[in-house]
N, C-alpha and C. Protein backbone atom coordinates (compact mmCIF):
# COMPACT_ATOMS: atom_id res chain seq x y z
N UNK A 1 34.02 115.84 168.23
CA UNK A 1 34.43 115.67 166.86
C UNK A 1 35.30 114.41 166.75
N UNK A 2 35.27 113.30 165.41
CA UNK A 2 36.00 112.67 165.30
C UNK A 2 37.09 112.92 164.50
N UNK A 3 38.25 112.44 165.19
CA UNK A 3 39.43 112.66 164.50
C UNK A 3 39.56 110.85 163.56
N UNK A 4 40.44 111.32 162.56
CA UNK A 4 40.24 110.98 161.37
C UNK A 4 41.79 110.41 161.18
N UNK A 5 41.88 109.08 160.80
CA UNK A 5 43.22 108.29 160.57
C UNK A 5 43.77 108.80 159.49
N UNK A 6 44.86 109.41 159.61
CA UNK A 6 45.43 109.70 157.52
C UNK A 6 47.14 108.77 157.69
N UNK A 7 46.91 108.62 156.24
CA UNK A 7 47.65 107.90 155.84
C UNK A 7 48.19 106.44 156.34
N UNK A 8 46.80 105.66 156.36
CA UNK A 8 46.90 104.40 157.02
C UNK A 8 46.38 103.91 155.38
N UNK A 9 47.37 103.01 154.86
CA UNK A 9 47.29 102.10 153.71
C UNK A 9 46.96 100.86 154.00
N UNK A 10 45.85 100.41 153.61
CA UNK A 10 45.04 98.75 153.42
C UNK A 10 46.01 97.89 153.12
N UNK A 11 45.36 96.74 153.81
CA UNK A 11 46.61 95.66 153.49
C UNK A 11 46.66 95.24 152.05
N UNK A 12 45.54 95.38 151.37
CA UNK A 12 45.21 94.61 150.01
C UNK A 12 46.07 96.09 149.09
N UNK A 13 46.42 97.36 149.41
CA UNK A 13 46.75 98.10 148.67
C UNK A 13 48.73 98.07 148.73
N UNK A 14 48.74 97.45 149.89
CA UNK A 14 50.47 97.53 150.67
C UNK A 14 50.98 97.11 149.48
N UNK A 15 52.60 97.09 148.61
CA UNK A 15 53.27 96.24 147.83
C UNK A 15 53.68 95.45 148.83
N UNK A 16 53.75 94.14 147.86
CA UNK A 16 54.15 92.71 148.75
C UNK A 16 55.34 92.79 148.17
N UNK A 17 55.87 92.02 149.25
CA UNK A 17 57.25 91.91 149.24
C UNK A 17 57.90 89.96 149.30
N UNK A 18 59.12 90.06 148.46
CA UNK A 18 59.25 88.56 148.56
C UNK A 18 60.79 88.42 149.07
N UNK A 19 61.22 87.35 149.82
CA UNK A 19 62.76 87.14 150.15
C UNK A 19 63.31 86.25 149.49
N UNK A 20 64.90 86.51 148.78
CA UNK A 20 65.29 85.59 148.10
C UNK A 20 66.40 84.79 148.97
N UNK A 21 66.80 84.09 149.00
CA UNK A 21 68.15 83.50 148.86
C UNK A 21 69.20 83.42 148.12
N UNK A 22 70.02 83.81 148.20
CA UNK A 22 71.07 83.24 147.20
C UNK A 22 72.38 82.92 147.57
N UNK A 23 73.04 82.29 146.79
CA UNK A 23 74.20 81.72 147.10
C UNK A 23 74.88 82.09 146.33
N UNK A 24 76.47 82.50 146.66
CA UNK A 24 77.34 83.29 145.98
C UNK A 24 78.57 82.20 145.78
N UNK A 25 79.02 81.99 144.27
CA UNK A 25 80.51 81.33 144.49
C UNK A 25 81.03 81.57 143.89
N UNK A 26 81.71 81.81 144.50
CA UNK A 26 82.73 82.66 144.47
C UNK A 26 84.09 82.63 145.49
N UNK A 27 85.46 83.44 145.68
CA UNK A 27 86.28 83.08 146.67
C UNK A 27 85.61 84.14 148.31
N UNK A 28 85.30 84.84 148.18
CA UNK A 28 85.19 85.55 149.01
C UNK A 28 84.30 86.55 148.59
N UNK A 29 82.67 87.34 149.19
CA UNK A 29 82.41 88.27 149.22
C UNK A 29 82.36 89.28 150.08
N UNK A 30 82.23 90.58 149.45
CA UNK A 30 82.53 91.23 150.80
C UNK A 30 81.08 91.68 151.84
N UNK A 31 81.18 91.46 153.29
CA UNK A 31 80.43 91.71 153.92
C UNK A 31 79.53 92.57 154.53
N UNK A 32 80.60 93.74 153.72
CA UNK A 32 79.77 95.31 153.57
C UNK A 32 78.25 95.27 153.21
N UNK A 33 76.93 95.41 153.32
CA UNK A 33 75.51 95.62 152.97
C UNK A 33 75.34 96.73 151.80
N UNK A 34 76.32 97.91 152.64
CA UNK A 34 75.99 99.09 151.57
C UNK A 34 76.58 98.45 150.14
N UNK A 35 77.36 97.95 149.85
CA UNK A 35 78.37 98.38 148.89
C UNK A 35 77.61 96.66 147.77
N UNK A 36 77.48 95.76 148.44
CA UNK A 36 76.84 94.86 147.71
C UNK A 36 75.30 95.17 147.04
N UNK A 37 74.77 95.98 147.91
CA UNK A 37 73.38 96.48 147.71
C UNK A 37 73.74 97.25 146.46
N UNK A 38 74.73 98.38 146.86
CA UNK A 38 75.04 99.35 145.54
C UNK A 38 75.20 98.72 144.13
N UNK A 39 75.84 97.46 144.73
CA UNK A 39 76.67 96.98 142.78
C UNK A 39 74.59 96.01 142.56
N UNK A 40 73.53 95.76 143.50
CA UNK A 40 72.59 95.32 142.94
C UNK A 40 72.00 96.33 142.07
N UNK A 41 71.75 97.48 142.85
CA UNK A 41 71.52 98.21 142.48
C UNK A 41 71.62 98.74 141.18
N UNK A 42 72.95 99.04 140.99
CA UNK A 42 73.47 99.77 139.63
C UNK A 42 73.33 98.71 138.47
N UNK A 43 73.62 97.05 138.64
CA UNK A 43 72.99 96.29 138.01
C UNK A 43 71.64 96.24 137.11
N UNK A 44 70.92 97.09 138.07
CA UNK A 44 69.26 96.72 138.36
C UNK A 44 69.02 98.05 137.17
N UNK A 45 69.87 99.23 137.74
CA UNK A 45 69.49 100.54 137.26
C UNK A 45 69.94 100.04 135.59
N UNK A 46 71.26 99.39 134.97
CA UNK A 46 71.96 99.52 133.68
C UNK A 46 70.82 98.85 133.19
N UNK A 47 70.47 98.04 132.86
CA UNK A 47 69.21 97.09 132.86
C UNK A 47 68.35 97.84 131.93
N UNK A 48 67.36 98.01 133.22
CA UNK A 48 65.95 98.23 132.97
C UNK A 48 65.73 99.68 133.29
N UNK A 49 66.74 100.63 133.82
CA UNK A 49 66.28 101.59 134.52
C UNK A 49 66.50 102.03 135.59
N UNK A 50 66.21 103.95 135.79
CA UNK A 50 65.84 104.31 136.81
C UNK A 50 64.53 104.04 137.86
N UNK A 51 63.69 104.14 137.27
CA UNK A 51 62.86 104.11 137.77
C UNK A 51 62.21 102.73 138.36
N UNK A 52 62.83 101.57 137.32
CA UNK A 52 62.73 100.52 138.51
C UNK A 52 63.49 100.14 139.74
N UNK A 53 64.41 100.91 139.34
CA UNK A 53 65.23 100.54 140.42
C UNK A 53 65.00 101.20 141.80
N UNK A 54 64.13 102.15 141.78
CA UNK A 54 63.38 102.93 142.41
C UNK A 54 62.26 102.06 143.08
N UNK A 55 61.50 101.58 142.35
CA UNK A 55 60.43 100.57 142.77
C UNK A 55 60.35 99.48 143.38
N UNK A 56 62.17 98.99 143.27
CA UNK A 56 61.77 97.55 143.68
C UNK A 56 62.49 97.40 145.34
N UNK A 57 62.41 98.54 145.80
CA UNK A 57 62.97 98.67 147.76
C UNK A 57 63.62 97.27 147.55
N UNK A 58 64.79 97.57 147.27
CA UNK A 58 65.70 96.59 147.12
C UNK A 58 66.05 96.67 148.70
N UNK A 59 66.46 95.28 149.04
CA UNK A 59 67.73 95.81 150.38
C UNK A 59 67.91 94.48 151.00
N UNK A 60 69.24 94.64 151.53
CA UNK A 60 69.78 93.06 151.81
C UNK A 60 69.37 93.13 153.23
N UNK A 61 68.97 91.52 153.81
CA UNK A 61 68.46 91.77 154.82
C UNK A 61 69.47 90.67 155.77
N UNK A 62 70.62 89.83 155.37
CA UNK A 62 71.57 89.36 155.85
C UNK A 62 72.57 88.29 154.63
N UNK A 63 73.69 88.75 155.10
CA UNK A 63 75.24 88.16 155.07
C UNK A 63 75.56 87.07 155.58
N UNK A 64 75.96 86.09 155.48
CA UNK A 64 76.25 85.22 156.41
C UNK A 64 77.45 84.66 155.83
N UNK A 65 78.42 83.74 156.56
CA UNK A 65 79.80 83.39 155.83
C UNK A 65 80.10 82.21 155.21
N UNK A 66 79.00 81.35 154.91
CA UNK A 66 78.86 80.60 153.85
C UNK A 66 78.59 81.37 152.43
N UNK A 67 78.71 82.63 151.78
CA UNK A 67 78.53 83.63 150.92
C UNK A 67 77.42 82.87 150.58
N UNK A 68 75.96 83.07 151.69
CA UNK A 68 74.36 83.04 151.11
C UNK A 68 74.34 84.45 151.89
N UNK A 69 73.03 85.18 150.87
CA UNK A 69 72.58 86.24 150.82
C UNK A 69 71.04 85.85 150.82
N UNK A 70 70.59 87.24 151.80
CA UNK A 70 68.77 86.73 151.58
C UNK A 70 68.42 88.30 151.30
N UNK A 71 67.74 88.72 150.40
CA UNK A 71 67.38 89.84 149.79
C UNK A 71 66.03 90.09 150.01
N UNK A 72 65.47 91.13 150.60
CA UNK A 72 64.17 91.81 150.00
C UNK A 72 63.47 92.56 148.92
N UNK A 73 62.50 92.06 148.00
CA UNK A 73 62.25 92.68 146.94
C UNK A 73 60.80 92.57 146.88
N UNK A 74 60.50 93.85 146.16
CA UNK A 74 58.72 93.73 145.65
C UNK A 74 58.54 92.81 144.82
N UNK A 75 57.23 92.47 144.90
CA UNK A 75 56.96 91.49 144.54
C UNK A 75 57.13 91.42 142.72
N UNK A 76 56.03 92.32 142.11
CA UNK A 76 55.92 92.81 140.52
C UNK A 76 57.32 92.92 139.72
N UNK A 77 58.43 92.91 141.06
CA UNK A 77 59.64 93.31 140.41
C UNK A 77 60.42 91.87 140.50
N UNK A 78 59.94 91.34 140.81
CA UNK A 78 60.96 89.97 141.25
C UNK A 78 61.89 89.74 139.52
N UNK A 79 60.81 89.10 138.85
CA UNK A 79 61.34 88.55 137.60
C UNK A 79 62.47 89.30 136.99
N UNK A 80 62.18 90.51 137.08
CA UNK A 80 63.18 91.44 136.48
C UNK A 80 64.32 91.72 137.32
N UNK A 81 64.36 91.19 138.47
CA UNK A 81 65.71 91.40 139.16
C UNK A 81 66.41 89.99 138.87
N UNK A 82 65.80 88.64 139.17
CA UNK A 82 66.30 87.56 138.83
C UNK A 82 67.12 87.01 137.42
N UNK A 83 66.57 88.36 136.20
CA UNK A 83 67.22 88.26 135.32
C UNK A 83 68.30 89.42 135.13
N UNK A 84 68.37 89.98 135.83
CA UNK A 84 69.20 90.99 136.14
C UNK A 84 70.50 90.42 136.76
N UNK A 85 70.49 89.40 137.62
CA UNK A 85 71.61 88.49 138.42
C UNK A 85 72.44 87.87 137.17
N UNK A 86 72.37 87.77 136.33
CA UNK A 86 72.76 86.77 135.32
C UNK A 86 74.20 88.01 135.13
N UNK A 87 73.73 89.28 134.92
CA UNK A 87 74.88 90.00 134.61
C UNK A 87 75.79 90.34 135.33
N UNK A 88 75.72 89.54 136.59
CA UNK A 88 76.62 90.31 137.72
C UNK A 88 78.06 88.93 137.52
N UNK A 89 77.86 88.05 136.58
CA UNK A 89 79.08 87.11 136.97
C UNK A 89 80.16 87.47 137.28
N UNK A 90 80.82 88.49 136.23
CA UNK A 90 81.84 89.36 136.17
C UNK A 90 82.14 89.91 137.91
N UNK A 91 81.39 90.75 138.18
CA UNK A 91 81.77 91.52 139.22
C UNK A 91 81.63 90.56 141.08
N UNK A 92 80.63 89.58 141.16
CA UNK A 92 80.53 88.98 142.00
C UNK A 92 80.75 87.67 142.38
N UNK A 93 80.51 87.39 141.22
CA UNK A 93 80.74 85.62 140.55
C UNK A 93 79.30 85.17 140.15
N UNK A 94 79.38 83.58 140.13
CA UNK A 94 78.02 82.66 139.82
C UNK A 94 77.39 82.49 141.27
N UNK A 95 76.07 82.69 140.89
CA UNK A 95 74.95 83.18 141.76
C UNK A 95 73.87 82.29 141.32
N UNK A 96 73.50 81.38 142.68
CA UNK A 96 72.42 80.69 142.55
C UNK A 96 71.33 80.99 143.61
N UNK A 97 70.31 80.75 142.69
CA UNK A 97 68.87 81.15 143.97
C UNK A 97 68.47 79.74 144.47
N UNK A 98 68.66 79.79 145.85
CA UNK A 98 68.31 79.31 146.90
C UNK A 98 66.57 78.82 147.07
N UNK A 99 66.20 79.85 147.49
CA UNK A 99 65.04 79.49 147.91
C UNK A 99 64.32 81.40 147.71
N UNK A 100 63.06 81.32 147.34
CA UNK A 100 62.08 82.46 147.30
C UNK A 100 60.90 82.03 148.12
N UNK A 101 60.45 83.03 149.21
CA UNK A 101 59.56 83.42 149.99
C UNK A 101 58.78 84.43 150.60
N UNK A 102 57.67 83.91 150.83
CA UNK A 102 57.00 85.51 151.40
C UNK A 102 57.31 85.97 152.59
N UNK A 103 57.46 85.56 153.66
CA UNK A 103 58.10 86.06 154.77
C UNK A 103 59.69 85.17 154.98
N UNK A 104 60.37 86.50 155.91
CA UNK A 104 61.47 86.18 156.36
C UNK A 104 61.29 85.07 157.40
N UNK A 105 60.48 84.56 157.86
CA UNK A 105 60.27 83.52 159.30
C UNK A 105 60.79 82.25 158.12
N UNK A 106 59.67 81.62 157.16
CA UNK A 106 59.96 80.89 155.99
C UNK A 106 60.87 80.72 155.71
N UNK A 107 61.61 82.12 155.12
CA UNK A 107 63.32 81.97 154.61
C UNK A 107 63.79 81.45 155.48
N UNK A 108 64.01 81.75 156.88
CA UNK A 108 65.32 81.60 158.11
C UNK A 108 64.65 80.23 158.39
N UNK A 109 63.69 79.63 158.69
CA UNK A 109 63.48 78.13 159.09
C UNK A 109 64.19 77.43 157.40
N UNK A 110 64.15 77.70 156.66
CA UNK A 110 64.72 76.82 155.37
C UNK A 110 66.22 76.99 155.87
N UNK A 111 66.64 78.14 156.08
CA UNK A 111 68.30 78.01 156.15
C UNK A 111 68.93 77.30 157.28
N UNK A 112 68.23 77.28 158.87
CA UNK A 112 68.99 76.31 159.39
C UNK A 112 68.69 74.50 158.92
């Protein structure tokens, strides 16, 4: 008898995912992941929603101490997070995007 693959998802069905950059200026951010992710998050959620905020597997994928940030996000969701940054002046400061890419190899050769 053949046994039978389950739950193997096609590449053409996978959500794509894109990496941002950004640059924070500001005096100091903090280096915590959880807690910066959280204030994207709740950003993301006042917005547009629960449920996108659900969708868009947000998650920071490094800190570094020049306050640049490189973020992972779905793809369909990009636009709506990028306008979502505009509201964070208050709580994080002015935030500029760097550079957007499809893989992290891309991002990290642009940053050194």
């Amino acid at each position: 008898m053949l046994k039978k693959k389950i739950g193997v998802i096609k590449p053409t069905m996978r959500q794509k995912k894109r990496y941002i950059k950004l640059k924070v200026y500001a005096q100091q951010i903090t280096q915590d992941k959880y807690k910066l992710e959280n204030t994207f998050k709740k950003n993301l959620q006042k917005i547009y929603g629960l449920f996108v905020d659900v969708d868009t597997n947000l998650k920071i994928i490094e800190i570094n101490e020049k306050n640049e940030i490189i973020i992972r996000i779905n793809k369909t969701y990009l636009n709506q997070f990028i306008s979502s940054l505009l509201f964070l002046n208050k709580e994080i400061g002015i935030i500029k995007i760097q550079k957007i890419s499809n893989t992290l190899k891309k991002q990290k050769q642009f940053t050194k």
